[in-house]
N, C-alpha and C. Protein backbone atom coordinates (compact mmCIF):
# COMPACT_ATOMS: atom_id res chain seq x y z
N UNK A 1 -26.72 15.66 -7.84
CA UNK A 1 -25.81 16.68 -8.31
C UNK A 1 -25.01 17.22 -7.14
N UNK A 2 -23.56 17.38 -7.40
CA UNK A 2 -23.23 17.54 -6.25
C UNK A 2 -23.01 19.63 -6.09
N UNK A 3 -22.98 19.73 -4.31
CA UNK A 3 -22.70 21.20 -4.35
C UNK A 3 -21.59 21.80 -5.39
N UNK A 4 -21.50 22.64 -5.78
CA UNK A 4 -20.47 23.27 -6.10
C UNK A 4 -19.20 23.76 -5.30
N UNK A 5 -19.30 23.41 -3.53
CA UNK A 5 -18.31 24.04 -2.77
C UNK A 5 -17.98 22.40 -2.30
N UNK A 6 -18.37 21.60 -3.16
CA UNK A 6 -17.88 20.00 -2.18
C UNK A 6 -16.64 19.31 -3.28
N UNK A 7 -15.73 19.63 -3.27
CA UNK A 7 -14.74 19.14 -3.48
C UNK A 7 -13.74 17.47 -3.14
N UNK A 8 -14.10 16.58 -3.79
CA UNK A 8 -12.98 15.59 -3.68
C UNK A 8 -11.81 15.53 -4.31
N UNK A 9 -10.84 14.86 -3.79
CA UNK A 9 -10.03 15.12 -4.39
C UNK A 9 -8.37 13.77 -4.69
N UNK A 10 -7.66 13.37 -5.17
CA UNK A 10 -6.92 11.93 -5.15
C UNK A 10 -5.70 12.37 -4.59
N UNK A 11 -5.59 13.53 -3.89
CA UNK A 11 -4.53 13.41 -3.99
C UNK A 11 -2.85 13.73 -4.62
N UNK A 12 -3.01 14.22 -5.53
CA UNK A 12 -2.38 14.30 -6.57
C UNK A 12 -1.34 15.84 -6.74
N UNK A 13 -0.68 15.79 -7.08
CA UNK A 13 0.58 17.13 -7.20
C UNK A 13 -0.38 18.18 -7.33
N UNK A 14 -1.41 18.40 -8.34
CA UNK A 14 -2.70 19.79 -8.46
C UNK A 14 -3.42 19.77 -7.22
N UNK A 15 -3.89 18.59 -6.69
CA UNK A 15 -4.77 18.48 -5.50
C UNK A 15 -3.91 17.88 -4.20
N UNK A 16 -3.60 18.84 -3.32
CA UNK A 16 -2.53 17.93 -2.40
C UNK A 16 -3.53 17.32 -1.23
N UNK A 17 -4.33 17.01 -1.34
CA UNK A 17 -4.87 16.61 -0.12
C UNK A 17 -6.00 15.57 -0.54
N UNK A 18 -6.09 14.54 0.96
CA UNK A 18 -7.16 13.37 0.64
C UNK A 18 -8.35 13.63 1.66
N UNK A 19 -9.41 12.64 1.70
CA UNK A 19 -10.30 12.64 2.47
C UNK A 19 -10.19 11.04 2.89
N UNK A 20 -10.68 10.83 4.11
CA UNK A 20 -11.02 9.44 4.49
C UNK A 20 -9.68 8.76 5.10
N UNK A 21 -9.40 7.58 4.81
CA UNK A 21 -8.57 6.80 5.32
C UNK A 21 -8.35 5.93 4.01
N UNK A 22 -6.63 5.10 3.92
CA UNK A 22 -6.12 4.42 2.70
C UNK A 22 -6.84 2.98 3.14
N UNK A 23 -7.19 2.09 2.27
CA UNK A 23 -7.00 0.51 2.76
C UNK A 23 -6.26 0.11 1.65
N UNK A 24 -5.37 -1.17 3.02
CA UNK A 24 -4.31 -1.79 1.78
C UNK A 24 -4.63 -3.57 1.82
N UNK A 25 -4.38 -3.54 0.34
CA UNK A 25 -4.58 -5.47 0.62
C UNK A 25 -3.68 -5.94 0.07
N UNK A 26 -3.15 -7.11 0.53
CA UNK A 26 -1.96 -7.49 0.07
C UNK A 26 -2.39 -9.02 -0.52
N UNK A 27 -2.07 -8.71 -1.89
CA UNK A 27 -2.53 -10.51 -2.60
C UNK A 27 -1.40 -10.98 -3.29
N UNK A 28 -1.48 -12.29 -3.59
CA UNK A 28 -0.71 -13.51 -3.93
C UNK A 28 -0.72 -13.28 -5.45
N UNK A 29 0.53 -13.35 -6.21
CA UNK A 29 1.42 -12.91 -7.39
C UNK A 29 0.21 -13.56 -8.21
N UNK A 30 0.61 -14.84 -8.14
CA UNK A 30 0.03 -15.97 -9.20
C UNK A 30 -1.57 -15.90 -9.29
N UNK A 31 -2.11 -16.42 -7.97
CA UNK A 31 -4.01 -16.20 -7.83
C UNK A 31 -4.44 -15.66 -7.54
N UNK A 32 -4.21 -14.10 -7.18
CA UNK A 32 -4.78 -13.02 -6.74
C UNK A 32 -5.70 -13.41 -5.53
N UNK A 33 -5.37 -14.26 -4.94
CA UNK A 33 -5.71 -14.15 -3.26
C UNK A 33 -5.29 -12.87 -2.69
N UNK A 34 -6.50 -12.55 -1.82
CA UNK A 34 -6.06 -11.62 -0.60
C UNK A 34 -5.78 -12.16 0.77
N UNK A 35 -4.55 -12.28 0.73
CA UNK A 35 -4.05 -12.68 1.93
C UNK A 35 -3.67 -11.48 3.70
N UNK A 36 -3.95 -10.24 2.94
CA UNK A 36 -4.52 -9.29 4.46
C UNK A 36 -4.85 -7.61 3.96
N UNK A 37 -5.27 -7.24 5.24
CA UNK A 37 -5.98 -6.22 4.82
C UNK A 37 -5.68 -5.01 5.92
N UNK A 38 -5.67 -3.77 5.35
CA UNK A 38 -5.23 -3.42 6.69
C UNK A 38 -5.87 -1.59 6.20
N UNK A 39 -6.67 -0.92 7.20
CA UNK A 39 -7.03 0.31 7.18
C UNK A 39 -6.00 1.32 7.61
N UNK A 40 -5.46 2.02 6.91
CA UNK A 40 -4.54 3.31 7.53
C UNK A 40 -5.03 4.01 7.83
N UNK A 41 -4.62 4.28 9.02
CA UNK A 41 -4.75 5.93 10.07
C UNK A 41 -3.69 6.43 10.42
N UNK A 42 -3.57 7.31 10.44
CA UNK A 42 -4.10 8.26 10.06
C UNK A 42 -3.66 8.17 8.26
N UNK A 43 -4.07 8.93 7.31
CA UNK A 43 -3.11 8.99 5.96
C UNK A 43 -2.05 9.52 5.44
N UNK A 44 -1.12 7.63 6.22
CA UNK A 44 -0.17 7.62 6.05
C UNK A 44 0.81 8.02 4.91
N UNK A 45 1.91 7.98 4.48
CA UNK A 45 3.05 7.79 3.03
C UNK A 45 2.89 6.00 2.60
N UNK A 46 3.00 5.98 1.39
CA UNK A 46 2.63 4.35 1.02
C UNK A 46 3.85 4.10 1.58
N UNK A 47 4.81 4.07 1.30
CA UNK A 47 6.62 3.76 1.48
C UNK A 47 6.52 3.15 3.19
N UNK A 48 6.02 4.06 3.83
CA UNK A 48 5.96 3.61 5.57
C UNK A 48 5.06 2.68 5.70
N UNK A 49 4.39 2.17 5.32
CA UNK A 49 3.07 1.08 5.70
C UNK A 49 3.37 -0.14 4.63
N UNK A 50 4.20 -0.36 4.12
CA UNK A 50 4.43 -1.65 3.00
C UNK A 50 5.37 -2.42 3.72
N UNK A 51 6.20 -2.28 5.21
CA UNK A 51 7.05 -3.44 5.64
C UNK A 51 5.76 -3.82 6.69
N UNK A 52 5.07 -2.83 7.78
CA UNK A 52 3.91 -3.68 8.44
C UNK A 52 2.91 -4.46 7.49
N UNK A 53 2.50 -4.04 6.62
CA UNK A 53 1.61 -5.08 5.23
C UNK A 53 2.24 -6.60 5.16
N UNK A 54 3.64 -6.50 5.07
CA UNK A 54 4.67 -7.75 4.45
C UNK A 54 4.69 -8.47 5.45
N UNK A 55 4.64 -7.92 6.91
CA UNK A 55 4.74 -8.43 8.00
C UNK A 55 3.48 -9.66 8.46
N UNK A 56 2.09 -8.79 8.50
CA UNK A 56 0.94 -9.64 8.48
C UNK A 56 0.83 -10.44 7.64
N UNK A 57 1.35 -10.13 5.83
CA UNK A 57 0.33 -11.08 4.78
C UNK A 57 1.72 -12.42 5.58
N UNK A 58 2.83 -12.13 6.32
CA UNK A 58 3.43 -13.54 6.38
C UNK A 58 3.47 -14.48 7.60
N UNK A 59 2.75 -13.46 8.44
CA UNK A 59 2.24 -14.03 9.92
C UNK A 59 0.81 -14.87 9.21
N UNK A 60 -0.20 -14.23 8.42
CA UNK A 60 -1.52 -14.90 8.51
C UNK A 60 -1.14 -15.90 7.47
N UNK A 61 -0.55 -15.90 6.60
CA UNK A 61 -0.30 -17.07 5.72
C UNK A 61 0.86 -18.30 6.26
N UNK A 62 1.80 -17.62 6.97
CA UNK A 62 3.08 -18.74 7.54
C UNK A 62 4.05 -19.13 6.30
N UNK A 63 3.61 -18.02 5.61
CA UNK A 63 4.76 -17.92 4.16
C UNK A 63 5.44 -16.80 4.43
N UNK A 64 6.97 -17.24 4.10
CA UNK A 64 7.32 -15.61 3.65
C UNK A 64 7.09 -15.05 2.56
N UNK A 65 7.32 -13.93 2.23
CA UNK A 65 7.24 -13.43 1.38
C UNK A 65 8.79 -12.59 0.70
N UNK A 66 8.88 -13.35 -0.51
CA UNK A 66 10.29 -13.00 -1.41
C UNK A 66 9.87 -12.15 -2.27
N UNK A 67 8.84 -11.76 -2.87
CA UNK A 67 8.97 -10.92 -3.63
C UNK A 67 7.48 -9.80 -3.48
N UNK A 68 7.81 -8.40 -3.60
CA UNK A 68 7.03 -7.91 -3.67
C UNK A 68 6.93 -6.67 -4.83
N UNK A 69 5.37 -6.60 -5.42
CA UNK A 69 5.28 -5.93 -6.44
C UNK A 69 4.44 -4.97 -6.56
N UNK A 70 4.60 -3.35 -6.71
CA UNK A 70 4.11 -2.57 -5.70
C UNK A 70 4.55 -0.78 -7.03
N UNK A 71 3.05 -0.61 -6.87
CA UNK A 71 3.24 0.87 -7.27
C UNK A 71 4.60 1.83 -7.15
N UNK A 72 4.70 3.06 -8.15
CA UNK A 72 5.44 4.06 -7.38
C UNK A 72 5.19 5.14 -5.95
N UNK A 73 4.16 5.04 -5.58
CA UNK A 73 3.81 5.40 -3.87
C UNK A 73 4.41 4.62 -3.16
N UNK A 74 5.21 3.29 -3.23
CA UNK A 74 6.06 2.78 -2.74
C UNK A 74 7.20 2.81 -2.42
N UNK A 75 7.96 3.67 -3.32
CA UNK A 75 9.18 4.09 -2.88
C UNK A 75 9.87 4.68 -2.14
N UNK A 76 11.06 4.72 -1.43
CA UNK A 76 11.83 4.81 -0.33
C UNK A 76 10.85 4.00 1.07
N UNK A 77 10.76 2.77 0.29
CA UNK A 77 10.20 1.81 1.61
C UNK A 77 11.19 1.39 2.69
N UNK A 78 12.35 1.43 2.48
CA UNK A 78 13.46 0.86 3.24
C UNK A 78 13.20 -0.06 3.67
N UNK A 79 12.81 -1.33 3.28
CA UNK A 79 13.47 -2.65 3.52
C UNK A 79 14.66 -3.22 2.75
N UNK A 80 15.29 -4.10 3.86
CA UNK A 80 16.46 -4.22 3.63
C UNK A 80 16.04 -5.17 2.29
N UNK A 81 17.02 -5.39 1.42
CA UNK A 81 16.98 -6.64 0.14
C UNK A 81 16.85 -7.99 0.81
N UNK A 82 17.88 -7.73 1.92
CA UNK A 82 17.96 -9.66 2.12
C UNK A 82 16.19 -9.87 2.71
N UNK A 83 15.53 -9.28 3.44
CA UNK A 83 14.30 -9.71 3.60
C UNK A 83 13.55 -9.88 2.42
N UNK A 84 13.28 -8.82 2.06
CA UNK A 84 12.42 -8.73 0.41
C UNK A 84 12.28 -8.31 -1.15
N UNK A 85 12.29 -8.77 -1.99
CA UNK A 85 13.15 -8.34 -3.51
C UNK A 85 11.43 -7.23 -3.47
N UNK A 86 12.19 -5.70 -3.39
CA UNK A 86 10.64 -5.06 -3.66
C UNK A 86 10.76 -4.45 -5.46
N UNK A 87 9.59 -4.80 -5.70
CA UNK A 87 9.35 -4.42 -7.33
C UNK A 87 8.87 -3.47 -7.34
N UNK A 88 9.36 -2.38 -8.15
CA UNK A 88 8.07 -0.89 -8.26
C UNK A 88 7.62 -0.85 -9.54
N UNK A 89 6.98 -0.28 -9.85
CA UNK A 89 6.54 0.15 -11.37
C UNK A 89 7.22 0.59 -12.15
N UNK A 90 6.89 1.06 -12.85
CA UNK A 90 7.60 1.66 -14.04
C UNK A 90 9.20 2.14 -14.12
């Protein structure tokens, strides 16, 4: 049972704050391979950490990567188009 003064929390517009550190994995459209993985530190904005992600999954694979498909915590990623077609949600 947990204390009553121990609070977690996601994050979220009611709860503005996280605990811990994000991990991100970046997998393959078609077979859901994980092609990299990467721990954020401090906790970062998703938008800033999705062109270093794109960067590794295409160094460790030796693919580029054309398309990417990616939550709304993704937005205002600023990559340019000609590198990557980015998909958001909804």
């Amino acid at each position: 049972m947990n204390h009553p003064s121990t609070v977690l929390s996601k994050g979220k517009s009611k709860h503005p704050y996280e605990f811990g550190c994000k991990v991100q994995f970046t997998v393959t459209h078609k077979k859901g391979l994980i092609v990299s993985t990467e721990a954020i530190h401090p906790n970062a904005y998703d938008g800033h950490t999705l062109q270093k992600s794109l960067l590794q999954a295409e160094q460790l694979s030796g693919t580029k990567v054309k398309y990417a498909f990616v939550d709304k915590a993704y937005r205002g990623n600023n990559i340019p188009v000609s590198e990557c077609n980015i998909f958001i949600s909804g």
